[in-house]
N, C-alpha and C. Protein backbone atom coordinates (compact mmCIF):
# COMPACT_ATOMS: atom_id res chain seq x y z
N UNK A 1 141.24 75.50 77.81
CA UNK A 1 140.03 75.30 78.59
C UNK A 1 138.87 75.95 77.87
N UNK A 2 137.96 75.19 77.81
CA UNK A 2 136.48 75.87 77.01
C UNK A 2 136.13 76.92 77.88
N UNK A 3 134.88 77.86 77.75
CA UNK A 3 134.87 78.92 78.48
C UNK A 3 133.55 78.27 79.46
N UNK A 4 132.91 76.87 79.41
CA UNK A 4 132.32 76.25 80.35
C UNK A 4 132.85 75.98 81.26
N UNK A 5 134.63 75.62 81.15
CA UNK A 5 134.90 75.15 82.42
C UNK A 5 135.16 74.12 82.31
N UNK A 6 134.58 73.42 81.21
CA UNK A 6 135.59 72.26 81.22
C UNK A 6 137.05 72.08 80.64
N UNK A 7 137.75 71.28 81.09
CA UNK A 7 139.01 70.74 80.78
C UNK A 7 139.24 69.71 80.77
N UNK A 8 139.67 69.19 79.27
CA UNK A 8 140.45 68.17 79.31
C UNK A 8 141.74 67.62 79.89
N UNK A 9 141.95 67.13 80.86
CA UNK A 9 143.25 66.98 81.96
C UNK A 9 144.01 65.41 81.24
N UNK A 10 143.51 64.84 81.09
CA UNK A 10 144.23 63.59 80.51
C UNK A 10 144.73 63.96 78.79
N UNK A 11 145.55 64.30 78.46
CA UNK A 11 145.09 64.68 76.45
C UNK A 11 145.30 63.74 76.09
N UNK A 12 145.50 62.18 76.08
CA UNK A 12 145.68 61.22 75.19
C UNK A 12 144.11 60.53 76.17
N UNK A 13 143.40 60.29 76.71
CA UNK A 13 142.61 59.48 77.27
C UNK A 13 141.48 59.79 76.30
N UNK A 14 140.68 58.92 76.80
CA UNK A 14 139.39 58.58 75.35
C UNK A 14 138.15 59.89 76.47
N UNK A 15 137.81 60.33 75.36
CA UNK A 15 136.76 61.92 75.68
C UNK A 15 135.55 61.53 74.91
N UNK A 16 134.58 61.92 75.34
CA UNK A 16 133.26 62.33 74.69
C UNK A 16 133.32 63.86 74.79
N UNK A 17 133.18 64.09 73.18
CA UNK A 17 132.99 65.80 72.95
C UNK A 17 132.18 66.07 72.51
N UNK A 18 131.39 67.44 72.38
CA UNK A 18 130.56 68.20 71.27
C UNK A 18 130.82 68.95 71.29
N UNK A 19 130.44 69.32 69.85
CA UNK A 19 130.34 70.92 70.14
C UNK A 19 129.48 70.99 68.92
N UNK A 20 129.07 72.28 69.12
CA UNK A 20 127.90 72.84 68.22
C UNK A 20 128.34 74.05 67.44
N UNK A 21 127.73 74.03 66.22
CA UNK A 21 127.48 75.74 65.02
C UNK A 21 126.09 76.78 65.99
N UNK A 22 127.35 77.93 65.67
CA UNK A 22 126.63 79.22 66.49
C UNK A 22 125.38 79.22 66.22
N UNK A 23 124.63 79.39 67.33
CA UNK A 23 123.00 79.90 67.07
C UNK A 23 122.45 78.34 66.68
N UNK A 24 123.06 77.23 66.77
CA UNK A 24 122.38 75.92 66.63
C UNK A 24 121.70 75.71 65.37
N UNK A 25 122.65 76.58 63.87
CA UNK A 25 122.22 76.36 62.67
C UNK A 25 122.44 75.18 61.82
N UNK A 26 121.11 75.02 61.33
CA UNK A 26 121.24 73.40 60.77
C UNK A 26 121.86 73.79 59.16
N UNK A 27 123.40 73.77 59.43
CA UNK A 27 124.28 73.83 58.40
C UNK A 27 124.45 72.22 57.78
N UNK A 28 124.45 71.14 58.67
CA UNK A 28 125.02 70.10 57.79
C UNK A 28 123.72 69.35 57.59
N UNK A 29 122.41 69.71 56.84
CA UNK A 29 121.83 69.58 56.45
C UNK A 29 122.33 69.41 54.78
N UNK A 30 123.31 69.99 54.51
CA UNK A 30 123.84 70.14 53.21
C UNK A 30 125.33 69.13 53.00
N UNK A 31 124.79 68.74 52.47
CA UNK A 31 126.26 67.16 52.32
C UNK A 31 127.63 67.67 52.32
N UNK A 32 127.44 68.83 51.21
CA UNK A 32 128.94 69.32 50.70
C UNK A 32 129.27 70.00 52.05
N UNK A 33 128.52 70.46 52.74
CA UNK A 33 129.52 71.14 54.09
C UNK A 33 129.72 69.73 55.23
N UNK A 34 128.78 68.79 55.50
CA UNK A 34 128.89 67.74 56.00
C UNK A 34 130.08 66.96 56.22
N UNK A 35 130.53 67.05 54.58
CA UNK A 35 131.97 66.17 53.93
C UNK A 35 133.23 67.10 54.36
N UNK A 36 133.13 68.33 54.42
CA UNK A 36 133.92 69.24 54.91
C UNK A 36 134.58 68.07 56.46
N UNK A 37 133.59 68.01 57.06
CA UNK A 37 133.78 67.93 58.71
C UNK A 37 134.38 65.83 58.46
N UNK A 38 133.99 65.55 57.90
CA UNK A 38 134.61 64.23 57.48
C UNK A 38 135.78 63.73 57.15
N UNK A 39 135.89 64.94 55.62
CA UNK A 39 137.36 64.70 55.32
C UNK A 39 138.54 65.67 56.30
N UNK A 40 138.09 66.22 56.83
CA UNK A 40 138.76 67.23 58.32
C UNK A 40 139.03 65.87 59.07
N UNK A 41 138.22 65.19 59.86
CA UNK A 41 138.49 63.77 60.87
C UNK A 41 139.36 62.15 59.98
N UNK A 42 138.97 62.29 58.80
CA UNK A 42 140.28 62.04 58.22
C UNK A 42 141.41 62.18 58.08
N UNK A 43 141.40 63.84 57.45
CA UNK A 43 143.17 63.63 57.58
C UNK A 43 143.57 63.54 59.06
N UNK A 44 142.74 64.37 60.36
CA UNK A 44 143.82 64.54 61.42
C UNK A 44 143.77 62.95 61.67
N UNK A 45 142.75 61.57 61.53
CA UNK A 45 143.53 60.26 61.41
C UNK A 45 144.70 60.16 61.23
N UNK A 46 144.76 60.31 60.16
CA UNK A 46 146.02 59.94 59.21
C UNK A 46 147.08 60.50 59.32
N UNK A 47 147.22 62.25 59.59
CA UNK A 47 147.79 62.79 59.57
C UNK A 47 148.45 63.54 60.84
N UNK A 48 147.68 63.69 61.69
CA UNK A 48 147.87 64.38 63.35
C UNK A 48 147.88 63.73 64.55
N UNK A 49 147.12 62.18 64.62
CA UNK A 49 146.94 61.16 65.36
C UNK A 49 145.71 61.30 66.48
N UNK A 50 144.58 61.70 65.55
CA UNK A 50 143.91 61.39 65.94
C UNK A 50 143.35 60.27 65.97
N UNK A 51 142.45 59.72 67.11
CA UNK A 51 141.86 58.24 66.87
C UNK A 51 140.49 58.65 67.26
N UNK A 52 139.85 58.07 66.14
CA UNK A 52 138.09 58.38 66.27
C UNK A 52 137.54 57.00 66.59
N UNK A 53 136.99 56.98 68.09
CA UNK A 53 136.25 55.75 68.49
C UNK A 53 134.89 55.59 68.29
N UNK A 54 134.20 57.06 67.68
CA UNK A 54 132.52 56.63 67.88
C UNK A 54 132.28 58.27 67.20
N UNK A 55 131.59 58.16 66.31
CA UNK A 55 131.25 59.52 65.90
C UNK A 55 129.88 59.53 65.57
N UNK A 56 129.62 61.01 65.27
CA UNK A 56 128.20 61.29 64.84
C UNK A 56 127.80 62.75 64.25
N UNK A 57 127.69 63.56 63.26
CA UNK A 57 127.59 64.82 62.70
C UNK A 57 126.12 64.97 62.63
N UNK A 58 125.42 65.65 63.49
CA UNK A 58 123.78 65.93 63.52
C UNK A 58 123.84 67.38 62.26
N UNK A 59 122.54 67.96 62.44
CA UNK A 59 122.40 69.30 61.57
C UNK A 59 123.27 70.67 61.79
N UNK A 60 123.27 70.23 63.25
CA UNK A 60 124.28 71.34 63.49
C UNK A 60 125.12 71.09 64.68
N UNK A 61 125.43 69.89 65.36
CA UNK A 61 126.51 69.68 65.98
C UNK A 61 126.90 68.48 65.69
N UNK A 62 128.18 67.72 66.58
CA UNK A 62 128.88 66.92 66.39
C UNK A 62 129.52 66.25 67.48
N UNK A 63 129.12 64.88 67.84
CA UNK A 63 129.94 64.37 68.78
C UNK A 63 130.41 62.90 68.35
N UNK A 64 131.63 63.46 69.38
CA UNK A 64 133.13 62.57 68.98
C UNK A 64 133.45 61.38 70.40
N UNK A 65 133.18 60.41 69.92
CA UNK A 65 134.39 59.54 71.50
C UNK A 65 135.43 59.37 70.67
N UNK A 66 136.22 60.51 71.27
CA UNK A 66 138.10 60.35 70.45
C UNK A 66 138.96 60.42 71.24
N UNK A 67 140.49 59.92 71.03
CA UNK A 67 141.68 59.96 71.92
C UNK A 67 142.70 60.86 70.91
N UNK A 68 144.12 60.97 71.23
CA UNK A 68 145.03 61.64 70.67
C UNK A 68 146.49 60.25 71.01
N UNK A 69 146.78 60.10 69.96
CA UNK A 69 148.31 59.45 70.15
C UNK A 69 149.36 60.46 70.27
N UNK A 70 150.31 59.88 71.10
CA UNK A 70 151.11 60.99 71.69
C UNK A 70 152.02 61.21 69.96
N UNK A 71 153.17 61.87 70.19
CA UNK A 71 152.91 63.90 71.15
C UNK A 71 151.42 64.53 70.80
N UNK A 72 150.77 64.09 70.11
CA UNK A 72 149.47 64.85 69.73
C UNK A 72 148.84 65.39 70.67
N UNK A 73 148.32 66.70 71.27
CA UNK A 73 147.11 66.73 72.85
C UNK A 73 145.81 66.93 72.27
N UNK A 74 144.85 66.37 72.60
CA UNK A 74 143.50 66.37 72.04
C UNK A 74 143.08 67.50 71.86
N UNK A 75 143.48 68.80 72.99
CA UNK A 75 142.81 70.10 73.50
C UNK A 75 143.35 70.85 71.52
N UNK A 76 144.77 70.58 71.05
CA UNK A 76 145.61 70.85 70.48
C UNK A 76 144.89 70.50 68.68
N UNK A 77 144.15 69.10 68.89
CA UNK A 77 143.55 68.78 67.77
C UNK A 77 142.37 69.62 67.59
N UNK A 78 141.31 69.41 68.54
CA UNK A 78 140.10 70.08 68.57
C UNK A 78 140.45 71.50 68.18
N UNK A 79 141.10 71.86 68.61
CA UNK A 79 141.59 73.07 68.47
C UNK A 79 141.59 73.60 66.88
N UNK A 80 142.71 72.62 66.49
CA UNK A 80 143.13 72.72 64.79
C UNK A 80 142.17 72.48 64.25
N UNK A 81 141.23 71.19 64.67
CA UNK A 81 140.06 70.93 63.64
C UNK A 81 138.92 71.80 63.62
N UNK A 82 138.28 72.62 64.53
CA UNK A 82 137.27 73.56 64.46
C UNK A 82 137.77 74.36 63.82
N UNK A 83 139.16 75.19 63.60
CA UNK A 83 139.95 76.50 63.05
C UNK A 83 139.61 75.78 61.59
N UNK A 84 140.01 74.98 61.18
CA UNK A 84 140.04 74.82 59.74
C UNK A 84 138.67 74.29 59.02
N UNK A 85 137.99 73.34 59.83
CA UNK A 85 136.46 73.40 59.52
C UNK A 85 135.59 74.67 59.33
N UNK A 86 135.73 75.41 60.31
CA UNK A 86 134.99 77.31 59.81
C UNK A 86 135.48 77.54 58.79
N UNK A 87 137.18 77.64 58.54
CA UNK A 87 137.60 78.42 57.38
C UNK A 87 136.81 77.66 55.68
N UNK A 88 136.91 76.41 56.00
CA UNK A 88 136.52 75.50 54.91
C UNK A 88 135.29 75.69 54.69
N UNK A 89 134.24 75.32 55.66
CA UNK A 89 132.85 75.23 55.45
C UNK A 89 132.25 76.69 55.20
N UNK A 90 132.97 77.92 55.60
CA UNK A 90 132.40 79.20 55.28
C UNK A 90 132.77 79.27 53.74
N UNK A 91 134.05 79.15 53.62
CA UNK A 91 134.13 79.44 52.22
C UNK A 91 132.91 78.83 51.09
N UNK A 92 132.90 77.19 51.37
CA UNK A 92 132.32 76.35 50.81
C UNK A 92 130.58 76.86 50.80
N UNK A 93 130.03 77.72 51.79
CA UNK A 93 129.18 78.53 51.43
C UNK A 93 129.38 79.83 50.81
N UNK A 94 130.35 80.33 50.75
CA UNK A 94 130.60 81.98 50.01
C UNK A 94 130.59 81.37 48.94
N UNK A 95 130.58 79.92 48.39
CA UNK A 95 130.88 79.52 46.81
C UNK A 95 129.92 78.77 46.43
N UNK A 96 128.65 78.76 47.18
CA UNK A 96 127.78 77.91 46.74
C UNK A 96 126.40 78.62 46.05
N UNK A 97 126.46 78.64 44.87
CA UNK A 97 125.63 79.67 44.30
C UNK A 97 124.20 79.22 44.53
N UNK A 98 124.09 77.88 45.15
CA UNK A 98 122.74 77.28 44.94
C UNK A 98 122.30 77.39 46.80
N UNK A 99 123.17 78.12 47.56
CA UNK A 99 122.57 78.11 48.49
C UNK A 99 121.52 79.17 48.91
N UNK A 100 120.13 79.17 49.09
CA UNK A 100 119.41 79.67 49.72
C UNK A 100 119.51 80.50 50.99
N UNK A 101 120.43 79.87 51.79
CA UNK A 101 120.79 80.61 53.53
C UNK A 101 121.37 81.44 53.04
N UNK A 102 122.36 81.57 52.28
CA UNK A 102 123.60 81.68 52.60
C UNK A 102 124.30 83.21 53.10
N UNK A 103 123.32 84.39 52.58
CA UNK A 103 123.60 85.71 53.01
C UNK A 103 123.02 86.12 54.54
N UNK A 104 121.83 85.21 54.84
CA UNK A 104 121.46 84.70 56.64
C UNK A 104 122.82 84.33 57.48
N UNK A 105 123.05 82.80 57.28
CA UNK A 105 124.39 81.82 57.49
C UNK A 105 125.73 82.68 58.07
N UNK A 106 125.68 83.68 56.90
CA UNK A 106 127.14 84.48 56.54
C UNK A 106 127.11 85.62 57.98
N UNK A 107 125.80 86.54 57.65
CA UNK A 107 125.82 87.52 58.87
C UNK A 107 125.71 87.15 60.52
N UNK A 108 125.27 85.67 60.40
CA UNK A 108 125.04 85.51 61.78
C UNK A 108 126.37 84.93 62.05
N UNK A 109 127.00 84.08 61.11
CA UNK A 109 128.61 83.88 61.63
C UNK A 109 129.75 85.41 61.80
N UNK A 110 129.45 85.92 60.87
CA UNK A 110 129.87 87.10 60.83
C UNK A 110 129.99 88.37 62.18
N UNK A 111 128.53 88.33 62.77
CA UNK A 111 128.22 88.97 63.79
C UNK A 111 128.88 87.98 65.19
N UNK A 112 128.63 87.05 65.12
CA UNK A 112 129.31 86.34 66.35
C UNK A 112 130.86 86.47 66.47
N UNK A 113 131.24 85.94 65.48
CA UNK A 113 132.65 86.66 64.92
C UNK A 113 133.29 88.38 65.74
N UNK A 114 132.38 88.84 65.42
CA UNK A 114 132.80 90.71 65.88
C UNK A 114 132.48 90.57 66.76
N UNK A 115 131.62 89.44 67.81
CA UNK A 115 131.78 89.54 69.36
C UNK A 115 132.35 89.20 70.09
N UNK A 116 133.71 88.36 69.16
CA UNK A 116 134.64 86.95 69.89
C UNK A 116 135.52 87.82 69.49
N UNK A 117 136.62 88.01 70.53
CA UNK A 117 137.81 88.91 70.05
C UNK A 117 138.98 87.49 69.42
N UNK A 118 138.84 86.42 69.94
CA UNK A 118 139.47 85.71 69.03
C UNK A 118 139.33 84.94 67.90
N UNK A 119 138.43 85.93 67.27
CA UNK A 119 137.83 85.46 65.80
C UNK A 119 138.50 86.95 64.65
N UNK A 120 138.79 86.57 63.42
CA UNK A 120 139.44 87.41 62.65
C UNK A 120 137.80 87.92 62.47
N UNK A 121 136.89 86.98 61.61
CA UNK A 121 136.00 87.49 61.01
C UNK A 121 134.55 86.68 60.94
N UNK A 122 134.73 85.10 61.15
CA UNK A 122 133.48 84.56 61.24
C UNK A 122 133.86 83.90 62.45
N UNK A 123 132.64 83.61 63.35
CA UNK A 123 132.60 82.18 64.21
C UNK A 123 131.87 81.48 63.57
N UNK A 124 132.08 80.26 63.51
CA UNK A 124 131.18 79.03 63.35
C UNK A 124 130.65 78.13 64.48
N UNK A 125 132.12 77.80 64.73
CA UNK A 125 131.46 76.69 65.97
C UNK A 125 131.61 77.47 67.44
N UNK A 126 130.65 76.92 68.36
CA UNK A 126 130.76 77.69 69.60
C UNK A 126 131.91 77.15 70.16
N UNK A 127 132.47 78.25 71.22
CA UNK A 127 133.33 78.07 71.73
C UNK A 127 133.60 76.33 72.72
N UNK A 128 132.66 76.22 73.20
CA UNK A 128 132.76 74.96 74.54
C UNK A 128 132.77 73.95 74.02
N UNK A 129 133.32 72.72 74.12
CA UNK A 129 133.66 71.20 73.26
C UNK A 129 132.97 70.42 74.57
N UNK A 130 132.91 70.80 75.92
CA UNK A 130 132.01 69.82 76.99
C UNK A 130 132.77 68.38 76.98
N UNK A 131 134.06 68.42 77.20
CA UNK A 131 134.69 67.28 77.12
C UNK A 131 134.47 67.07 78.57
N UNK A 132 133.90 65.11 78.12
CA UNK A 132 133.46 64.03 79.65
C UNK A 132 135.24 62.79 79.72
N UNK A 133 135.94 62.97 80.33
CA UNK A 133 136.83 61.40 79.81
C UNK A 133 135.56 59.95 80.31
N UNK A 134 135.59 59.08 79.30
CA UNK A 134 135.30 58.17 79.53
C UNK A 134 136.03 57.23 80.30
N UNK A 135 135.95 57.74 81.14
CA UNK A 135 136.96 56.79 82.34
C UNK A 135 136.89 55.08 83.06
N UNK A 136 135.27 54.74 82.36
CA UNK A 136 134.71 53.89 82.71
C UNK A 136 134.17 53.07 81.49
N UNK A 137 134.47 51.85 81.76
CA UNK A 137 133.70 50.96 80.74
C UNK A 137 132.00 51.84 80.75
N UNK A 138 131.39 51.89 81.71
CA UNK A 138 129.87 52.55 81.95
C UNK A 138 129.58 53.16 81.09
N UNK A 139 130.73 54.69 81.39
CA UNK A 139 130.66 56.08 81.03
C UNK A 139 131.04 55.82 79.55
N UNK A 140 131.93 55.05 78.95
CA UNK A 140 132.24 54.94 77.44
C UNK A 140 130.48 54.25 77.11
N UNK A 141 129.96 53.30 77.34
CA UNK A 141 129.17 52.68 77.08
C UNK A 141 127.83 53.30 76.76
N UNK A 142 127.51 53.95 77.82
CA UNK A 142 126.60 54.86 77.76
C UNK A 142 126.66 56.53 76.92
N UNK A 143 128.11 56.62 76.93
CA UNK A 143 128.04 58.10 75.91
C UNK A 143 128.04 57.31 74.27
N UNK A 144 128.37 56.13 74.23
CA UNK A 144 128.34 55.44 72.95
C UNK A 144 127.01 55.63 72.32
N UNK A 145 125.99 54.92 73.12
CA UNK A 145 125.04 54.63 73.23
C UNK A 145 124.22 55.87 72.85
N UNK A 146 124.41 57.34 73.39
CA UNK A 146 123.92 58.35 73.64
C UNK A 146 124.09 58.61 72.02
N UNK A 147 125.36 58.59 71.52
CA UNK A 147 125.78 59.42 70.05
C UNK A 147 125.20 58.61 69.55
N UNK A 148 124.90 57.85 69.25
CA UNK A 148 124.59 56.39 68.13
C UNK A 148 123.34 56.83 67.99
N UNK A 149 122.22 56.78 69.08
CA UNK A 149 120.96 57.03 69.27
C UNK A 149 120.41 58.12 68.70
N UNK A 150 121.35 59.33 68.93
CA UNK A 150 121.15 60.89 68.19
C UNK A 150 120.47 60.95 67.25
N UNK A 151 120.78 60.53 65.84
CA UNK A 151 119.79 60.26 64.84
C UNK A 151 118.24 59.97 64.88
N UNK A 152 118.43 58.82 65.70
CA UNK A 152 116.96 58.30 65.93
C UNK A 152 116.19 59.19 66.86
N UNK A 153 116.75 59.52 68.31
CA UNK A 153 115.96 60.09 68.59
C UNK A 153 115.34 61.62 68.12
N UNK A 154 116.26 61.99 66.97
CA UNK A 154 116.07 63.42 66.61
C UNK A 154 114.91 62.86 65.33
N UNK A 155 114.51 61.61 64.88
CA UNK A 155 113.91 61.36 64.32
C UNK A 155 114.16 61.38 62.39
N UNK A 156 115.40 61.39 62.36
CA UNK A 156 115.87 61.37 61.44
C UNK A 156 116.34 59.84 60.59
N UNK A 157 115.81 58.77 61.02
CA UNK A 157 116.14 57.45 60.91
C UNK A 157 115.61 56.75 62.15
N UNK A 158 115.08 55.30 61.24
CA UNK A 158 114.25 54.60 62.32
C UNK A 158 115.10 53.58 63.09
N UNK A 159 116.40 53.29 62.69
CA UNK A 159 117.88 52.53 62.87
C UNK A 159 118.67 53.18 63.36
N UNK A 160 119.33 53.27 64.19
CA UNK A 160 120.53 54.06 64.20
C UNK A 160 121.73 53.56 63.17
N UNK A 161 121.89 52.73 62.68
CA UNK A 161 122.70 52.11 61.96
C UNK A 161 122.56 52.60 60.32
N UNK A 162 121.65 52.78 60.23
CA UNK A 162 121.13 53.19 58.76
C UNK A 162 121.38 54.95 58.65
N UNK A 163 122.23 55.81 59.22
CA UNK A 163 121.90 57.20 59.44
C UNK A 163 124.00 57.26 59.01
N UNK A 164 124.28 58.00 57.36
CA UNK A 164 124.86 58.25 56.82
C UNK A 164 126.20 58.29 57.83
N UNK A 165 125.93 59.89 58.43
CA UNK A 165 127.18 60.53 59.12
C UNK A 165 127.21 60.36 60.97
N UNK A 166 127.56 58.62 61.07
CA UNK A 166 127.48 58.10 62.44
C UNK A 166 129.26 56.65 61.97
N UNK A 167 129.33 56.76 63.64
CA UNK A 167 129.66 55.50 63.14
C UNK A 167 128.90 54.17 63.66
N UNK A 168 127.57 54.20 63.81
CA UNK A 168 126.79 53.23 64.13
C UNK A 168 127.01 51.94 62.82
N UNK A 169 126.85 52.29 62.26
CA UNK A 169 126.81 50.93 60.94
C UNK A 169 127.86 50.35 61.06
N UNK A 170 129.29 50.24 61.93
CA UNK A 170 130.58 49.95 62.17
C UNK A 170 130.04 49.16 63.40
N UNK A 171 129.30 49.87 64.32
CA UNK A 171 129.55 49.16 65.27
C UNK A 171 128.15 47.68 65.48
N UNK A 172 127.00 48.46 65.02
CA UNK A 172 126.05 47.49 65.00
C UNK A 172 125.73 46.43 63.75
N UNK A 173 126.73 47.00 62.39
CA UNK A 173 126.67 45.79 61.41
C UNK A 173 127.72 45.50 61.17
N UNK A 174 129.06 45.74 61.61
CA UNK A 174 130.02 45.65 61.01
C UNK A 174 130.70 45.95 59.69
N UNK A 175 129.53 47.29 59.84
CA UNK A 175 129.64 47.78 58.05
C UNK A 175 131.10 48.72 58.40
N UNK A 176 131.21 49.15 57.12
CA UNK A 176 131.95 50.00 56.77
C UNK A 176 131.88 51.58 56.70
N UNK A 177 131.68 52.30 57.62
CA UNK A 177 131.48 54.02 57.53
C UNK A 177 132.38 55.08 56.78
N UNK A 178 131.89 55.44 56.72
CA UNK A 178 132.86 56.83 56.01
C UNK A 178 134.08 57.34 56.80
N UNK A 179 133.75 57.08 58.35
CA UNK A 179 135.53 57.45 58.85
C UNK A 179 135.86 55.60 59.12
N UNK A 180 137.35 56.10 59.27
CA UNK A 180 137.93 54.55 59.92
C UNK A 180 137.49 54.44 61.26
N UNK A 181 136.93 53.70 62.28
CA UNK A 181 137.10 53.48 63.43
C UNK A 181 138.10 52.81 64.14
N UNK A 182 138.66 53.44 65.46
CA UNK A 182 139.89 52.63 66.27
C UNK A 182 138.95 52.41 67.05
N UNK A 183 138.12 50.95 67.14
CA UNK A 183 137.48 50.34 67.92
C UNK A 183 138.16 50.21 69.45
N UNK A 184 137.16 50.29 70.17
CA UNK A 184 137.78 50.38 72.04
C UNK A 184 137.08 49.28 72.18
């Protein structure tokens, strides 16, 4: 259970999630940590059973319409995938000699970290994922709608379709995105 209160009660049913980087830092402003969170929703595809229906990676959060194929429980993925995204994407800044933040980045994950007793040493992502089940053609439709839009309305692209780390270009051109989609 997130510490909002929400719970995911169905773990294979289709969810709209987010979740956000502590303090709402615009970390994936930077590709190489971006790709971190990509090739992460890849393997658990391929590898854990996850199914990604609709995605979207802003500057500093991320929302998912995803399900879990059984035995997999979604609570169980999210879980695994935030643990190994921090470990990855921190490192991937402790090694980036060209980053500017990065001794900022480090202490403020660092400090959140020493306030979360279930953190060894950094937090990254906040604790709450705000999982909705899309229980409804509506409710899928409209949280679709909501992630897709993100880009644009944050003003980062005048298309939603044209905006790198979405899966809008899948759904409105039938292009090809960087994750696979299990279309609903």
């Amino acid at each position: 259970m997130s510490e909002g209160g929400y719970k995911i009660r169905d773990q294979h049913a289709v969810h709209f999630i987010t979740f956000a980087v502590i303090e709402w830092i615009d970390v994936f402003t930077r590709s190489a940590y971006a790709d971190v969170v990509v090739e992460s929703l890849r393997f658990c595809q391929q590898k854990k059973g996850l199914k990604v229906h609709a995605w979207c990676l802003m500057s500093n959060h991320v929302h998912l319409i995803i399900s879990a194929t059984p035995p997999a429980s979604l609570s169980g993925l999210i879980r695994d995938f935030k643990k190994f995204t921090c470990g990855q994407i921190i490192h991937a800044i402790e090694n980036n000699e060209k980053e500017s933040r990065k001794n900022w980045m480090l202490w403020i994950f660092r400090k959140a970290g020493e306030r979360n007793k279930r953190n060894d040493t950094y937090q990254f992502w906040q604790q709450d994922n705000h999982p909705i089940e899309c229980s409804t053609p509506e409710m899928l439709k409209s949280r679709m709608r909501y992630l897709h839009e993100n880009p644009l309305r944050a003003g980062t692209v005048r298309n939603e379709w044209n905006y790198v780390y979405s899966s809008a270009a899948d759904y409105y051109n039938n292009g090809e995105g960087l994750i696979k989609i299990d279309f609903i």
